[in-house]
PDB file of N, CA and C in Angstrom:
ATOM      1  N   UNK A   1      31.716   3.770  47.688  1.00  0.00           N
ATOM      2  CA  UNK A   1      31.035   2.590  47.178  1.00  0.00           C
ATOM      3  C   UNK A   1      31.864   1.365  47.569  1.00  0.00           C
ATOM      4  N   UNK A   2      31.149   0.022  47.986  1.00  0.00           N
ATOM      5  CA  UNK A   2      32.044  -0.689  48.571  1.00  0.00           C
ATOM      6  C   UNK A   2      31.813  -1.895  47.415  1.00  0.00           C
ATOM      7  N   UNK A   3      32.629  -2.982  47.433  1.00  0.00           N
ATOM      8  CA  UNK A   3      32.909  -3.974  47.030  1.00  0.00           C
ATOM      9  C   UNK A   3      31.127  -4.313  46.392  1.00  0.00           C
ATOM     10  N   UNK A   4      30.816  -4.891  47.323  1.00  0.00           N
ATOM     11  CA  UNK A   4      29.208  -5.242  47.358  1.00  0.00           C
ATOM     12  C   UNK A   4      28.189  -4.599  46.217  1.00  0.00           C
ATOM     13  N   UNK A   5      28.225  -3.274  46.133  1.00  0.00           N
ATOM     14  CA  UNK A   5      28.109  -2.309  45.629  1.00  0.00           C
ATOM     15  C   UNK A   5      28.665  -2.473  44.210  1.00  0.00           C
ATOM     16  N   UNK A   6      29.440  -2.192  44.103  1.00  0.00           N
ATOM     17  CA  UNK A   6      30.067  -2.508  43.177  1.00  0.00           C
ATOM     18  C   UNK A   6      30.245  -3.593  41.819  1.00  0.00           C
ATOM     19  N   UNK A   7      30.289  -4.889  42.375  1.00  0.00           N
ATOM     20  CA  UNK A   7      29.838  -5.958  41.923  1.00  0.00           C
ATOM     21  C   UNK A   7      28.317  -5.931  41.329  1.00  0.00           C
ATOM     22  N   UNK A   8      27.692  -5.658  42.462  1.00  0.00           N
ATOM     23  CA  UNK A   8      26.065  -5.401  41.970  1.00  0.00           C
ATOM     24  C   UNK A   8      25.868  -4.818  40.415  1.00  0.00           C
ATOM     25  N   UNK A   9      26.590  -3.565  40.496  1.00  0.00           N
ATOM     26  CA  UNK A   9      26.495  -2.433  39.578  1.00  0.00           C
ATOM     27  C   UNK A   9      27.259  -3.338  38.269  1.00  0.00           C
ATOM     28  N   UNK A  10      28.277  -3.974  38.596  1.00  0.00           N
ATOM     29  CA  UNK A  10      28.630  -4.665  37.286  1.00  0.00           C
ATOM     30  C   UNK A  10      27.740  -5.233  36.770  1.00  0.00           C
ATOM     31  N   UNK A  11      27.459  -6.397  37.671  1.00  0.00           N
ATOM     32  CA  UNK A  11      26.383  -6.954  37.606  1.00  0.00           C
ATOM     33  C   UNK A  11      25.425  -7.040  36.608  1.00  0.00           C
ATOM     34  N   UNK A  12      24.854  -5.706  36.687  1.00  0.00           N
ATOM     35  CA  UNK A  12      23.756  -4.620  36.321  1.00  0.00           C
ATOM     36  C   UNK A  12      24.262  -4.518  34.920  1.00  0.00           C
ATOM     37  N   UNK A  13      25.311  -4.346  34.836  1.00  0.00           N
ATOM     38  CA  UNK A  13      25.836  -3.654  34.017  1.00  0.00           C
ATOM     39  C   UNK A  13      25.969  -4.937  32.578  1.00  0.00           C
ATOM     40  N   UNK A  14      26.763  -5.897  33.164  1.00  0.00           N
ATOM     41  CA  UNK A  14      26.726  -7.084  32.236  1.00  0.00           C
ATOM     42  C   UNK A  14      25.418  -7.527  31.467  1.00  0.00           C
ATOM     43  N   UNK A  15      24.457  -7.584  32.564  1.00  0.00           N
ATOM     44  CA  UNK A  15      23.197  -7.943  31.928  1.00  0.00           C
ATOM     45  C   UNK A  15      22.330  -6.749  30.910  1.00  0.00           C
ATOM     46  N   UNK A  16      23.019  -5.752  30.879  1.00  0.00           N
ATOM     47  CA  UNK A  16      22.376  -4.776  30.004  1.00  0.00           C
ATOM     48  C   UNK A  16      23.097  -4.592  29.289  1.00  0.00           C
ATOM     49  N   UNK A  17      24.214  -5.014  28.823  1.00  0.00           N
ATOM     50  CA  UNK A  17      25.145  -4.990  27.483  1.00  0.00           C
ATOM     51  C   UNK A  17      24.757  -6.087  26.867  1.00  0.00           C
ATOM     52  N   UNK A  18      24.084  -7.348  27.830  1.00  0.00           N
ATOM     53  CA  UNK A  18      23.706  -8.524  27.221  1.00  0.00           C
ATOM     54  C   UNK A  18      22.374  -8.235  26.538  1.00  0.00           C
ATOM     55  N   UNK A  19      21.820  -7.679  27.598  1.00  0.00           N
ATOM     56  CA  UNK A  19      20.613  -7.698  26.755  1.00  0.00           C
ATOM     57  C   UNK A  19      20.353  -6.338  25.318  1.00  0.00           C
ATOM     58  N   UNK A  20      21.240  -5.637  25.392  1.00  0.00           N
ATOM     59  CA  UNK A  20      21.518  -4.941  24.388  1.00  0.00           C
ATOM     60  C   UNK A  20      21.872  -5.238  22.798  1.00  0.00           C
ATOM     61  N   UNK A  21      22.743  -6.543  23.018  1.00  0.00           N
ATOM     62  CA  UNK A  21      22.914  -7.031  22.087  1.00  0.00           C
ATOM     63  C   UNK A  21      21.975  -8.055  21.495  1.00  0.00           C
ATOM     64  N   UNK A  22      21.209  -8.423  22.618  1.00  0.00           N
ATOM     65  CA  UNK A  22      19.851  -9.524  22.296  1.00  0.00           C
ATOM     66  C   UNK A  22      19.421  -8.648  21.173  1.00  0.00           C
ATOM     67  N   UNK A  23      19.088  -7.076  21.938  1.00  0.00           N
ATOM     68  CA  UNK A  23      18.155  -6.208  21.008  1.00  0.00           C
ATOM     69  C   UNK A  23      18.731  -5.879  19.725  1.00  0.00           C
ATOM     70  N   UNK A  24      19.815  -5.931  19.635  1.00  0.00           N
ATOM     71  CA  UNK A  24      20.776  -5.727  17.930  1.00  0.00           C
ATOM     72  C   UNK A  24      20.538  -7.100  17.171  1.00  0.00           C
ATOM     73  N   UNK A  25      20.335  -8.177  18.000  1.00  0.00           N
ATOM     74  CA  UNK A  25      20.643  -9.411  17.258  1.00  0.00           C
ATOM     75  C   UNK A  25      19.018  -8.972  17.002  1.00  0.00           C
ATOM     76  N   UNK A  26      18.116  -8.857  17.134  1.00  0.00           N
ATOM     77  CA  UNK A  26      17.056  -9.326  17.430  1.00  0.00           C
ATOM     78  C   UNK A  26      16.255  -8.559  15.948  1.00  0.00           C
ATOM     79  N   UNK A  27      17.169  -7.228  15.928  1.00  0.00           N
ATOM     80  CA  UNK A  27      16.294  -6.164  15.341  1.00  0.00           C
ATOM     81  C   UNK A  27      17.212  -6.336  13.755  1.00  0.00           C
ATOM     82  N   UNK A  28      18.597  -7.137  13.732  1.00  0.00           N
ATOM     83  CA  UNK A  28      18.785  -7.540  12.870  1.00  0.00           C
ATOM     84  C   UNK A  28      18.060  -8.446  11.546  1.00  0.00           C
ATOM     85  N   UNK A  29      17.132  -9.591  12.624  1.00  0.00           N
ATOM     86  CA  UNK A  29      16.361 -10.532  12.276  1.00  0.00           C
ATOM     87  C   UNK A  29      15.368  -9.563  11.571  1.00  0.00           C
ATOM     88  N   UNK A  30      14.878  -8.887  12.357  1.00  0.00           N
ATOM     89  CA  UNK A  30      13.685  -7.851  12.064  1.00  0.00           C
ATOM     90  C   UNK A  30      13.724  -7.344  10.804  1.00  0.00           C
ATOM     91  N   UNK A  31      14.797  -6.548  10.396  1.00  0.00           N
ATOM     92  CA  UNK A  31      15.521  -5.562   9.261  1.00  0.00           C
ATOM     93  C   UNK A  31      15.384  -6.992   8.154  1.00  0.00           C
ATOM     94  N   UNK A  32      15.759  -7.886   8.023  1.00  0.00           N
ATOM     95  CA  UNK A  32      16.225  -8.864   7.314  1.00  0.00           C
ATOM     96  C   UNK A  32      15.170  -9.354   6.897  1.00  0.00           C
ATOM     97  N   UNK A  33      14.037  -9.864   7.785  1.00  0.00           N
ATOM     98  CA  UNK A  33      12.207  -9.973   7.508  1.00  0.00           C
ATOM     99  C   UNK A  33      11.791  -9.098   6.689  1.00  0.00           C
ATOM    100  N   UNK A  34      12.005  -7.659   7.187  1.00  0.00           N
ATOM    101  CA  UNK A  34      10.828  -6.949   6.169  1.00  0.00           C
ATOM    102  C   UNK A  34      11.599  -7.232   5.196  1.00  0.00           C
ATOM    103  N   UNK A  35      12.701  -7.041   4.901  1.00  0.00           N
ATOM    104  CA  UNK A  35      13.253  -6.670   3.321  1.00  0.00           C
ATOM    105  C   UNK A  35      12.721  -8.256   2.745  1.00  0.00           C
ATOM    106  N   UNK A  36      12.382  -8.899   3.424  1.00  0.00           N
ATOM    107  CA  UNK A  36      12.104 -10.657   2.874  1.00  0.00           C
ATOM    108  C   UNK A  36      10.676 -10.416   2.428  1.00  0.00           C
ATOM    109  N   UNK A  37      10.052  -9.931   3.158  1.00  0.00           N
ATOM    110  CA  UNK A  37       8.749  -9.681   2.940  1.00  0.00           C
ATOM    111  C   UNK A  37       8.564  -8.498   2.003  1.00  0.00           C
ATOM    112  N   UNK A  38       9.303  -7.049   1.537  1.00  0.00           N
ATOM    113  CA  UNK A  38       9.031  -6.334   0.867  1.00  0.00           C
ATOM    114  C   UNK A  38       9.424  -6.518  -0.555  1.00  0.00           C
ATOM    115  N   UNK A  39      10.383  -7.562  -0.442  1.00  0.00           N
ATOM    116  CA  UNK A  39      10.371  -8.541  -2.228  1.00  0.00           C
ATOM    117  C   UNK A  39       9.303  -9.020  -2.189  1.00  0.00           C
ATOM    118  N   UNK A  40       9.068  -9.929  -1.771  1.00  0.00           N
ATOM    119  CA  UNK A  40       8.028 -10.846  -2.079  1.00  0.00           C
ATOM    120  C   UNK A  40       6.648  -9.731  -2.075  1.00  0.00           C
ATOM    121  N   UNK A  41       6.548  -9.004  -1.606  1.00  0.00           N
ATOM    122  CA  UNK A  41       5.304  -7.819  -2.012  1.00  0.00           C
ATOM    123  C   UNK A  41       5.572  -7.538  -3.228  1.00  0.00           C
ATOM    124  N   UNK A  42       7.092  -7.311  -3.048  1.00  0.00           N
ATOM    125  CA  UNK A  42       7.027  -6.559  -4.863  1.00  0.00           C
ATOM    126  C   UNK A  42       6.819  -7.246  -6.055  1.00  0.00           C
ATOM    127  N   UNK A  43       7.507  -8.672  -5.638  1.00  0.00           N
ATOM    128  CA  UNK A  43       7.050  -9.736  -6.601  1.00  0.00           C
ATOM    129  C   UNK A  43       5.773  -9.934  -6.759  1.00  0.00           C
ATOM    130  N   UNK A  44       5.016 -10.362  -5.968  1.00  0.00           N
ATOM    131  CA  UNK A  44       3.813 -10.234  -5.691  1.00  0.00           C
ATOM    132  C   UNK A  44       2.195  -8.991  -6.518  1.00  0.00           C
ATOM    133  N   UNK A  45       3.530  -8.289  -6.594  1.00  0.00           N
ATOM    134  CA  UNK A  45       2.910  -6.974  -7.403  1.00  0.00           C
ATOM    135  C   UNK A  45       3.069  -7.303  -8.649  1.00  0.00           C
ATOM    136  N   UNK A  46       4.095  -7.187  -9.023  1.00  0.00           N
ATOM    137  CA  UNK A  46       4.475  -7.716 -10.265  1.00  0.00           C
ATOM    138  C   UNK A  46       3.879  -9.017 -10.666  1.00  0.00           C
ATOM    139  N   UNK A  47       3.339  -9.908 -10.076  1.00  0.00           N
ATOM    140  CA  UNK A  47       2.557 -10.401 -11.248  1.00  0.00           C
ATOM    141  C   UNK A  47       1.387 -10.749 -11.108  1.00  0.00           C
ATOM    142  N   UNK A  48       0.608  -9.786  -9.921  1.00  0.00           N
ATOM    143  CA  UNK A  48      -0.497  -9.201 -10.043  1.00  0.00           C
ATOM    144  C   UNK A  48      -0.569  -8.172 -11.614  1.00  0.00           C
ATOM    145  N   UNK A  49      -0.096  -7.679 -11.972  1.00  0.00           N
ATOM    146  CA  UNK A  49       0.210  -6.582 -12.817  1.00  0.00           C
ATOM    147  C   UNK A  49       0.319  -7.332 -14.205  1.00  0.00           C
ATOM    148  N   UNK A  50       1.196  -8.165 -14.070  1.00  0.00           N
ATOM    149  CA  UNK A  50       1.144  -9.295 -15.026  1.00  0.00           C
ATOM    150  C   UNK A  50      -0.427  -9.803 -15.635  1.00  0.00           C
ATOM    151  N   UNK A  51      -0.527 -10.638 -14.534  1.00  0.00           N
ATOM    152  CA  UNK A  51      -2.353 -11.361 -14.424  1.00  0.00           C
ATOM    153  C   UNK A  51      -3.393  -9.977 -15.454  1.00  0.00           C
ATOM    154  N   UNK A  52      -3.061  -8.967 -14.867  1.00  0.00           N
ATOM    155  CA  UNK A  52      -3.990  -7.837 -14.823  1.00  0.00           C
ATOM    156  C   UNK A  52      -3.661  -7.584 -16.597  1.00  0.00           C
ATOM    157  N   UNK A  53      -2.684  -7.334 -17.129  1.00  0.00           N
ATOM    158  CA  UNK A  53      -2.783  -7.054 -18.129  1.00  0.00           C
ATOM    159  C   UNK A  53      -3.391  -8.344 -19.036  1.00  0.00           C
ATOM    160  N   UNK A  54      -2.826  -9.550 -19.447  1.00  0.00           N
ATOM    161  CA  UNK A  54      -3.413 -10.784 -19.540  1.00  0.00           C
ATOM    162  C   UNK A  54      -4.826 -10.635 -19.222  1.00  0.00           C
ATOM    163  N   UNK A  55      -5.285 -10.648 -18.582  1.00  0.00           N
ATOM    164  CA  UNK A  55      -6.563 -10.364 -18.497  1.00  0.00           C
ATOM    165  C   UNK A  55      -7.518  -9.528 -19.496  1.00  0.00           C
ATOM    166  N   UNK A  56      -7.248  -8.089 -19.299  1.00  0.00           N
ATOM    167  CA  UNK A  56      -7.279  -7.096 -20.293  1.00  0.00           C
ATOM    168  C   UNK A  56      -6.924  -7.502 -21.772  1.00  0.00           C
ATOM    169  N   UNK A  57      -5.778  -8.326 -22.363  1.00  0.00           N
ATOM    170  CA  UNK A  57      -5.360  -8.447 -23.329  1.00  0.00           C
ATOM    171  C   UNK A  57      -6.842  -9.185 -24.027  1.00  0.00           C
ATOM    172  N   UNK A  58      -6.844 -10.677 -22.763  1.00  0.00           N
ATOM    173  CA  UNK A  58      -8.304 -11.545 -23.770  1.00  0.00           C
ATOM    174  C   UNK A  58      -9.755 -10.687 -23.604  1.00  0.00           C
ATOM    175  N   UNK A  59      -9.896  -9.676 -22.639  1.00  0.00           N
ATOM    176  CA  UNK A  59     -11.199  -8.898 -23.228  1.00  0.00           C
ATOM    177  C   UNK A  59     -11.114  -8.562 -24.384  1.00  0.00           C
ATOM    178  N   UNK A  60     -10.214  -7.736 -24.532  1.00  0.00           N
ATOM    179  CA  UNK A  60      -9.957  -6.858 -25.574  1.00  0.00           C
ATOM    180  C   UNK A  60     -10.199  -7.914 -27.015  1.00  0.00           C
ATOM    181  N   UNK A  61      -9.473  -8.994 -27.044  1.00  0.00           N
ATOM    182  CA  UNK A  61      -9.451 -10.001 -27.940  1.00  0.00           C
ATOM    183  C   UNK A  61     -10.882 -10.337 -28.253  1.00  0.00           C
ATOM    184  N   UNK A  62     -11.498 -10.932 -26.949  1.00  0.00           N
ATOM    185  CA  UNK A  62     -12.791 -11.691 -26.931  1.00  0.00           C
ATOM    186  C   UNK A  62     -14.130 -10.462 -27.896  1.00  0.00           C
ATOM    187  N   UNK A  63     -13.444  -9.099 -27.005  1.00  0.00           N
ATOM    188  CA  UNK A  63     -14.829  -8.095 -27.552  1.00  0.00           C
ATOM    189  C   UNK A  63     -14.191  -7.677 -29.409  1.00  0.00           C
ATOM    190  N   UNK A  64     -12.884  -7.946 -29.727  1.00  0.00           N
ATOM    191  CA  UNK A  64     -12.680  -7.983 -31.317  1.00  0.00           C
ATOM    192  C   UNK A  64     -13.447  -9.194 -32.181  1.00  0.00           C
ATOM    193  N   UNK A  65     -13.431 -10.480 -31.227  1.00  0.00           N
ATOM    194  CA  UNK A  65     -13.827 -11.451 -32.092  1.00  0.00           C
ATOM    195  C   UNK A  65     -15.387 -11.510 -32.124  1.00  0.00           C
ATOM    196  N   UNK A  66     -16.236 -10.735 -30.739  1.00  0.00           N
ATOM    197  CA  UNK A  66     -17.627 -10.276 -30.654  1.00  0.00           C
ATOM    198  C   UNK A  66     -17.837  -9.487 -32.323  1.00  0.00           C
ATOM    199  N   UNK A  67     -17.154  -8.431 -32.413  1.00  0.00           N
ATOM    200  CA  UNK A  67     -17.142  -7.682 -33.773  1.00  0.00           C
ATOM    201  C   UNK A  67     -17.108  -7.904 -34.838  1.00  0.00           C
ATOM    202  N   UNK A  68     -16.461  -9.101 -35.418  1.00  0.00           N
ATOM    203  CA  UNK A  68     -16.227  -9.459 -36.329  1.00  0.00           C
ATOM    204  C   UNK A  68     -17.685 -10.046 -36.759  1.00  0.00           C
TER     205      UNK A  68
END
């Protein structure tokens, strides 16, 4: 393998450690999103769940004061 050769292959080589780490930086961002987004689902749930009972509470109320 000569000089030429060689260089090339570094070359090669640099730009795929570079872009390797693009893909770590990248998939870091990624990892860091969902977990951003899978709170906020859960929050999200939670006071859906909230709403939902509240809800239920004034039927329940409204169809006691129907009774009376």
């Amino acid at each position: 393998m000569d000089d030429v050769d060689l260089q090339a292959l570094t070359t090669k080589l640099d730009l795929l450690i570079q872009r390797v780490e693009q893909l770590k930086a990248h998939n870091r961002q990624l990892l860091a999103s969902e977990k951003a987004w899978r709170e906020e689902r859960s929050h999200l749930i939670e006071k859906n769940e909230m709403a939902r009972h509240k809800v239920e509470s004034m039927i329940s109320r409204l169809r006691a004061l129907e009774q009376d």
